[in-house]
PDB file of N, CA and C in Angstrom:
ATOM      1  N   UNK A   1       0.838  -1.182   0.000  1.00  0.00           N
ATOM      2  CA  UNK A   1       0.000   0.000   0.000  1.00  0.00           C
ATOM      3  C   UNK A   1       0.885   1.248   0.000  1.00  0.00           C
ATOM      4  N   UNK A   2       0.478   2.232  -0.709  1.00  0.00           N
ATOM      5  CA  UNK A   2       1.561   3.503  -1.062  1.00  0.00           C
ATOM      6  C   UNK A   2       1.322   4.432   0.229  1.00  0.00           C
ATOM      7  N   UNK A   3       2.513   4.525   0.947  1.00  0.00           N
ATOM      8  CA  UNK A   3       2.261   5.809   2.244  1.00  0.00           C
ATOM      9  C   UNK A   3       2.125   7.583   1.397  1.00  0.00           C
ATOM     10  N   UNK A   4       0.655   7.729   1.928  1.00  0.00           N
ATOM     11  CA  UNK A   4       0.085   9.366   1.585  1.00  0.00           C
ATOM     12  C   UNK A   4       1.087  10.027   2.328  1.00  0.00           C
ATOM     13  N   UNK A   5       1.475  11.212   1.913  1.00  0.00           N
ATOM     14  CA  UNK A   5       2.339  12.227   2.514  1.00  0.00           C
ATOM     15  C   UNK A   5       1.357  13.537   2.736  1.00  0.00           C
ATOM     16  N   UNK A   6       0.903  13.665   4.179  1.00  0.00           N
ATOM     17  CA  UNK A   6       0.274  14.876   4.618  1.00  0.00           C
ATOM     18  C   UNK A   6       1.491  16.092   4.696  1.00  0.00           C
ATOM     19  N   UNK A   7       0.370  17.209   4.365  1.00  0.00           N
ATOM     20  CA  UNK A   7       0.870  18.264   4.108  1.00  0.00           C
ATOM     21  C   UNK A   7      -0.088  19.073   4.388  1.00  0.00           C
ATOM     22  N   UNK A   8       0.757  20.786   4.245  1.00  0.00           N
ATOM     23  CA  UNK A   8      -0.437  21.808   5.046  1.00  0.00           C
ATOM     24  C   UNK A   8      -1.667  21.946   3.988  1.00  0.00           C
ATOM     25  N   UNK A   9      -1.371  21.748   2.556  1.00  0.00           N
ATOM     26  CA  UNK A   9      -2.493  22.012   1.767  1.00  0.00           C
ATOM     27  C   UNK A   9      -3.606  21.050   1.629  1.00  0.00           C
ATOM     28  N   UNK A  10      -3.607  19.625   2.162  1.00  0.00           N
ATOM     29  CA  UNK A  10      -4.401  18.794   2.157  1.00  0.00           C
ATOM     30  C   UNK A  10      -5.675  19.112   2.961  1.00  0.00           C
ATOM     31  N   UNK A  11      -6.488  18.531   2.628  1.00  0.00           N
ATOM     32  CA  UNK A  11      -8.038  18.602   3.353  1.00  0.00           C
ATOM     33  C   UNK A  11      -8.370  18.257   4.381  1.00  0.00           C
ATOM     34  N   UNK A  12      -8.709  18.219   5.748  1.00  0.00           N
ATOM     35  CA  UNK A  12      -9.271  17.202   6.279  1.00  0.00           C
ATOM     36  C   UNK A  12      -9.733  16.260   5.941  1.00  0.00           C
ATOM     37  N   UNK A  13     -11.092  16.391   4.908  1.00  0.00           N
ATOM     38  CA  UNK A  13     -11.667  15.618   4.221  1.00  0.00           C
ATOM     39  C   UNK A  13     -10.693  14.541   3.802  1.00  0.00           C
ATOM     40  N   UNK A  14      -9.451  15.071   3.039  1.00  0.00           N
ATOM     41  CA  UNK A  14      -8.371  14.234   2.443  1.00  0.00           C
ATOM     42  C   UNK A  14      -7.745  13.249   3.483  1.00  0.00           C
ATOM     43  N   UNK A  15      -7.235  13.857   4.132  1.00  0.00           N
ATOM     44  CA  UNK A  15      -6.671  13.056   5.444  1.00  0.00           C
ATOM     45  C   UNK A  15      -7.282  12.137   6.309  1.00  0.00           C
ATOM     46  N   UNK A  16      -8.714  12.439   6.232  1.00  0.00           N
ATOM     47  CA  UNK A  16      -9.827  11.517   7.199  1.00  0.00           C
ATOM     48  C   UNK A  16      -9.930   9.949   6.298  1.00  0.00           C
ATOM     49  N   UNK A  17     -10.367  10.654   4.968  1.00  0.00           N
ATOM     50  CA  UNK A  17     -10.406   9.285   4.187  1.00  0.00           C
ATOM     51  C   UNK A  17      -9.093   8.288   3.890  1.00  0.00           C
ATOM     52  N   UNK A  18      -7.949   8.947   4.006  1.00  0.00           N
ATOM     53  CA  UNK A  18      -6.410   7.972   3.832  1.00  0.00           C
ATOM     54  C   UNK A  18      -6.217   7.852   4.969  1.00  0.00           C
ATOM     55  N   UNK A  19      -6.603   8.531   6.202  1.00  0.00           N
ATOM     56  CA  UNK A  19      -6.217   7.827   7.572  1.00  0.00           C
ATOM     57  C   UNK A  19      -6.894   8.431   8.503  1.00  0.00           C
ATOM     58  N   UNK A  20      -7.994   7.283   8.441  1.00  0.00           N
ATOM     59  CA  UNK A  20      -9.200   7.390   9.663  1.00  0.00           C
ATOM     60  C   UNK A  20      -8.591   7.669  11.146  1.00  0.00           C
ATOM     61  N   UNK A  21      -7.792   6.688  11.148  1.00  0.00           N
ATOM     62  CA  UNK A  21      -7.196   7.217  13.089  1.00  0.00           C
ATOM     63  C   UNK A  21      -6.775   8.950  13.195  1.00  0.00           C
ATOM     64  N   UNK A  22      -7.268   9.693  11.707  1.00  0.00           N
ATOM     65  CA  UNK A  22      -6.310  11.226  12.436  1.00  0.00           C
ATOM     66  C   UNK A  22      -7.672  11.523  13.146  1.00  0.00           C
ATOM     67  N   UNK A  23      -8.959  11.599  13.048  1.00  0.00           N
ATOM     68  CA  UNK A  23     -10.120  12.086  13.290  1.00  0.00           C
ATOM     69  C   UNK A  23      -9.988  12.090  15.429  1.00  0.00           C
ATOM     70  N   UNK A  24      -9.456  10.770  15.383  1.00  0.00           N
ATOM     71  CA  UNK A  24      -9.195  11.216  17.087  1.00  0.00           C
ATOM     72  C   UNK A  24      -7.406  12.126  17.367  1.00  0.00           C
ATOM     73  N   UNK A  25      -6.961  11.886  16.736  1.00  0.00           N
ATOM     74  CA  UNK A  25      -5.402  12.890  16.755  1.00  0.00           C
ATOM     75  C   UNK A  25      -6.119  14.042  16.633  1.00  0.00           C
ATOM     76  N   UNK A  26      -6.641  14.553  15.930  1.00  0.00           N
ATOM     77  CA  UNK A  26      -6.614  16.338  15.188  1.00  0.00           C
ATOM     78  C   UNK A  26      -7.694  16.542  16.833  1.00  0.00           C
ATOM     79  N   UNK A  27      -9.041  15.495  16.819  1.00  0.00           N
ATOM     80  CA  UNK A  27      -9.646  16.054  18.120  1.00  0.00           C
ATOM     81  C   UNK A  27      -8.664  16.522  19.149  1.00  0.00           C
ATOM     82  N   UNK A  28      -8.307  15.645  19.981  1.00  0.00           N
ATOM     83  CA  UNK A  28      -6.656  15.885  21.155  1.00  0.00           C
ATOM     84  C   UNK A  28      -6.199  16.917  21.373  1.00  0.00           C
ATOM     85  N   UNK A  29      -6.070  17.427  20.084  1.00  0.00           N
ATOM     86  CA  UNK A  29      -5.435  18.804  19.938  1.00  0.00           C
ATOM     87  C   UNK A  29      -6.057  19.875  19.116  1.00  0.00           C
ATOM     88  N   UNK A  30      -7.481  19.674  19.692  1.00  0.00           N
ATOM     89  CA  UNK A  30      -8.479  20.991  19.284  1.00  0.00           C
ATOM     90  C   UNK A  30      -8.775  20.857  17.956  1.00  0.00           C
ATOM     91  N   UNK A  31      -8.638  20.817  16.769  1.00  0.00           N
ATOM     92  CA  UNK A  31      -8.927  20.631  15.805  1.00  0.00           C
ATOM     93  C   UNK A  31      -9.980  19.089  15.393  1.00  0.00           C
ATOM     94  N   UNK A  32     -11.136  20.007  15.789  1.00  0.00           N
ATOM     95  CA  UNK A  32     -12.399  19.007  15.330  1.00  0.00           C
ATOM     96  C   UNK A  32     -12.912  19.030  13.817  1.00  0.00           C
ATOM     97  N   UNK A  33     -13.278  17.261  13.973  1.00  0.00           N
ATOM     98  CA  UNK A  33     -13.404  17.494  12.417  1.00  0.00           C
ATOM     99  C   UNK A  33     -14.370  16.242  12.306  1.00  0.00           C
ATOM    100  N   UNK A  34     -15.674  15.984  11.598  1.00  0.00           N
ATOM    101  CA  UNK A  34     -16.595  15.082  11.426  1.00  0.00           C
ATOM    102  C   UNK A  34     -17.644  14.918  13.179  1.00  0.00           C
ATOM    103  N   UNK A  35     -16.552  15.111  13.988  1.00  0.00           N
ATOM    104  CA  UNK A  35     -17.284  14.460  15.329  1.00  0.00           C
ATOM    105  C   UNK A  35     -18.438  15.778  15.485  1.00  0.00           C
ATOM    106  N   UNK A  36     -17.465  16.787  15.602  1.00  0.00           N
ATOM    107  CA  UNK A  36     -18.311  18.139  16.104  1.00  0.00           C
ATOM    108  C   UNK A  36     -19.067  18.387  14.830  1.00  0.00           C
ATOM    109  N   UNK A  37     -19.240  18.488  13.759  1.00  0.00           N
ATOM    110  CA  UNK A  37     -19.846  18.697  12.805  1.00  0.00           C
ATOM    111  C   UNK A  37     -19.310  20.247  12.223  1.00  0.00           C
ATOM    112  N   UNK A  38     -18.174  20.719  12.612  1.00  0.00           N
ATOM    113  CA  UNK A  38     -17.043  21.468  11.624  1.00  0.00           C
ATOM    114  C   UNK A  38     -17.156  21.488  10.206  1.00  0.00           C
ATOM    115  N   UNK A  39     -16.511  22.599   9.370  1.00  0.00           N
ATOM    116  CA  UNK A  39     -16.065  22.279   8.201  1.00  0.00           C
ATOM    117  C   UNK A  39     -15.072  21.505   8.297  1.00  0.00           C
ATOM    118  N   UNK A  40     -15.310  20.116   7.142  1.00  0.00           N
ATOM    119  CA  UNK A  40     -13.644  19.270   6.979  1.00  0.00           C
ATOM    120  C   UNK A  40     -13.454  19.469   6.045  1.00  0.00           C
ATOM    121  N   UNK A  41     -13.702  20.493   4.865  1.00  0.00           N
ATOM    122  CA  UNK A  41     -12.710  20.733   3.694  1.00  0.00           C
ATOM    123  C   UNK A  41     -12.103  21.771   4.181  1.00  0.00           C
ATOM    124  N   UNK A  42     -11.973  22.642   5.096  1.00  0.00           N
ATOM    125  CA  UNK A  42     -10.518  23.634   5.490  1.00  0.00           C
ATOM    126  C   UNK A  42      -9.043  22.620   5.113  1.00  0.00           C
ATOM    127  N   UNK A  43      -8.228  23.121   4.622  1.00  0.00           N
ATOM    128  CA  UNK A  43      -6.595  22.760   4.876  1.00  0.00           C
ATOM    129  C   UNK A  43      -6.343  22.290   6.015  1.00  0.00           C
ATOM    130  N   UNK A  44      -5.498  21.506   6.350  1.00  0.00           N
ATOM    131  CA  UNK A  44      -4.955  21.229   7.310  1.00  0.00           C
ATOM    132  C   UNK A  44      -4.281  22.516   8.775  1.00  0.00           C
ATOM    133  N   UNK A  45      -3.577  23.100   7.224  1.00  0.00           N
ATOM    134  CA  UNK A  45      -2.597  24.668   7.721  1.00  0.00           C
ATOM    135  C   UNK A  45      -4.009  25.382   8.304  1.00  0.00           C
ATOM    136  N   UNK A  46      -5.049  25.680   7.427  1.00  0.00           N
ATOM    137  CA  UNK A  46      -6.222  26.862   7.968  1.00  0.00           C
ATOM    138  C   UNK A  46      -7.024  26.228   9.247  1.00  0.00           C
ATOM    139  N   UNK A  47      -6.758  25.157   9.808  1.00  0.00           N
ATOM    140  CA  UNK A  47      -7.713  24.279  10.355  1.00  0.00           C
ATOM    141  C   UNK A  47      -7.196  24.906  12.003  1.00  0.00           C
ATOM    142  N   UNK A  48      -5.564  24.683  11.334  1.00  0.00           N
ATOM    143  CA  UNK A  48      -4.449  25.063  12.709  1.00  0.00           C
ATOM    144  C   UNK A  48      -4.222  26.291  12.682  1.00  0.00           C
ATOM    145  N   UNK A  49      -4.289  27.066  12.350  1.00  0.00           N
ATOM    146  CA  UNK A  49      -4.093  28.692  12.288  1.00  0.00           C
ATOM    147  C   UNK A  49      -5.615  28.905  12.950  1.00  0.00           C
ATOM    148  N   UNK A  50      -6.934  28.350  12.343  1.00  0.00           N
ATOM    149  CA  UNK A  50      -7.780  29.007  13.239  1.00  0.00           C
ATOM    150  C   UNK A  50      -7.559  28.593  14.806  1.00  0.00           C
ATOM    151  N   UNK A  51      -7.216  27.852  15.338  1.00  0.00           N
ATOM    152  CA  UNK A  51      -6.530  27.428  16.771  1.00  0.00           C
ATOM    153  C   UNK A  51      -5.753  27.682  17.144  1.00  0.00           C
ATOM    154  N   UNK A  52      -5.044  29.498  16.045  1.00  0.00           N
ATOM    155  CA  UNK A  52      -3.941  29.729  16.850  1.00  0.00           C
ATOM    156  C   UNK A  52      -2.626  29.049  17.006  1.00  0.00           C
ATOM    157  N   UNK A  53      -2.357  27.758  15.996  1.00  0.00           N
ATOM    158  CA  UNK A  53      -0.768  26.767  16.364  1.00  0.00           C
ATOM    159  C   UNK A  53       0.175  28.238  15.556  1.00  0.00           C
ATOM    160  N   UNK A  54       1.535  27.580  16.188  1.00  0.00           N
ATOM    161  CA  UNK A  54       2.991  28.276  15.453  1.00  0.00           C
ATOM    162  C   UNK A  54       3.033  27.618  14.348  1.00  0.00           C
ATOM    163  N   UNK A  55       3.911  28.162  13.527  1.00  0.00           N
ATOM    164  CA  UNK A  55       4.381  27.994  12.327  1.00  0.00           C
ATOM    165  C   UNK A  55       5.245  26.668  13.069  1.00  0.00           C
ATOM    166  N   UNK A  56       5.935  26.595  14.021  1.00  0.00           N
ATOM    167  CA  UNK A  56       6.700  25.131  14.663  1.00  0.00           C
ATOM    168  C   UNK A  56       5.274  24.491  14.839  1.00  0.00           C
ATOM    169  N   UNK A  57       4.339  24.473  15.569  1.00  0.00           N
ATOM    170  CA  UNK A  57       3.469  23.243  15.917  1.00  0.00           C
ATOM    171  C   UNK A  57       2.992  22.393  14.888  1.00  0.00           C
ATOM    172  N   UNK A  58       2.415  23.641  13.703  1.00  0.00           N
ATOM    173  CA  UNK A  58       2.149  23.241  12.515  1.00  0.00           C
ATOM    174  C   UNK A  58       2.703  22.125  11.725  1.00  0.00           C
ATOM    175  N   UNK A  59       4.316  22.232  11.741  1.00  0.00           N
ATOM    176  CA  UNK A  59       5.088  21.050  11.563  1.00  0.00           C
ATOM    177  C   UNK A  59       5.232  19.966  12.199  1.00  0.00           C
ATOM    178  N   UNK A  60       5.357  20.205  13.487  1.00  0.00           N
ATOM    179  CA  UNK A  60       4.823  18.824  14.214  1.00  0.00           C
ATOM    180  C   UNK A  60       3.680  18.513  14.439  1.00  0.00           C
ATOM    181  N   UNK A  61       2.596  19.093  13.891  1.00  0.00           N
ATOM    182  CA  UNK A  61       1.400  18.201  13.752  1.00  0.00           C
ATOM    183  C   UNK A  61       1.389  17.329  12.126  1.00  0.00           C
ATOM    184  N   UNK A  62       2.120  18.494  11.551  1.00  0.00           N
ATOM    185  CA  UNK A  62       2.437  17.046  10.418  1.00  0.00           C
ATOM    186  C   UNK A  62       2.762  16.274  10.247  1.00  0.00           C
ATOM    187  N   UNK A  63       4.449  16.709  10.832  1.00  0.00           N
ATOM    188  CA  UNK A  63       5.510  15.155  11.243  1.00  0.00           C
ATOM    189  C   UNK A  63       4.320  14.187  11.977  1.00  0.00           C
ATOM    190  N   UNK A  64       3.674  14.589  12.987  1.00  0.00           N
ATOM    191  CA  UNK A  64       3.410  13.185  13.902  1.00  0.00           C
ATOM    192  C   UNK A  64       2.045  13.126  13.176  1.00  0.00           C
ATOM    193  N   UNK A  65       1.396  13.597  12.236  1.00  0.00           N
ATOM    194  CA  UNK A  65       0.523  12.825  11.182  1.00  0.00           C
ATOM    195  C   UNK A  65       1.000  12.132  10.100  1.00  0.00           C
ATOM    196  N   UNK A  66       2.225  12.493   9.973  1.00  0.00           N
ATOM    197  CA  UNK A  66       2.874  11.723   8.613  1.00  0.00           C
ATOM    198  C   UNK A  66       3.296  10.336   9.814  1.00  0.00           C
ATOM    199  N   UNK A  67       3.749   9.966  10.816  1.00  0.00           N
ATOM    200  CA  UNK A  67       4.285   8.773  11.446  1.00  0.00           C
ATOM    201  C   UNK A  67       2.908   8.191  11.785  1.00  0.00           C
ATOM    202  N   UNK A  68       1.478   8.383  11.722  1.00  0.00           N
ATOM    203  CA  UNK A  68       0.698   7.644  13.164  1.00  0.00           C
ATOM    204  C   UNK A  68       0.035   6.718  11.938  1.00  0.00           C
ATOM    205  N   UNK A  69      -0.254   6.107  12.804  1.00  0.00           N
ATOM    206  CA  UNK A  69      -0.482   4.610  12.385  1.00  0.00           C
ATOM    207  C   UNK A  69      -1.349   4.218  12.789  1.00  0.00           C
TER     208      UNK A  69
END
């Protein structure tokens, strides 16, 4: 199976459907998406900017979405 590479321009939408386990990750850390009934086509990047992350968190919410499993 080919590993998806998340990034800030991807969708929620995008990310939910190639990897269902982010839907409880992104919750954890404020960024609701399907549970609360949110928009999930925001970006990843616009999802975390409305919550206020750094330009650093931002990246480690990618890194540790690009590793979870």
């Amino acid at each position: 199976m080919k590993k998806i590479e998340i990034s800030r321009q991807m969708t929620i939408e995008e990310l939910v459907e190639a990897k269902p386990e982010a839907v409880n990750f992104l919750f954890k850390r404020g960024i609701r998406c399907i549970r609360c009934g949110e928009p999930i086509w925001d970006t990843l990047e616009a999802a975390a900017r409305q919550k206020n992350f750094s330009e650093d968190e931002i990246d480690q919410l990618l890194l540790d979405l690009n590793h979870l499993d």
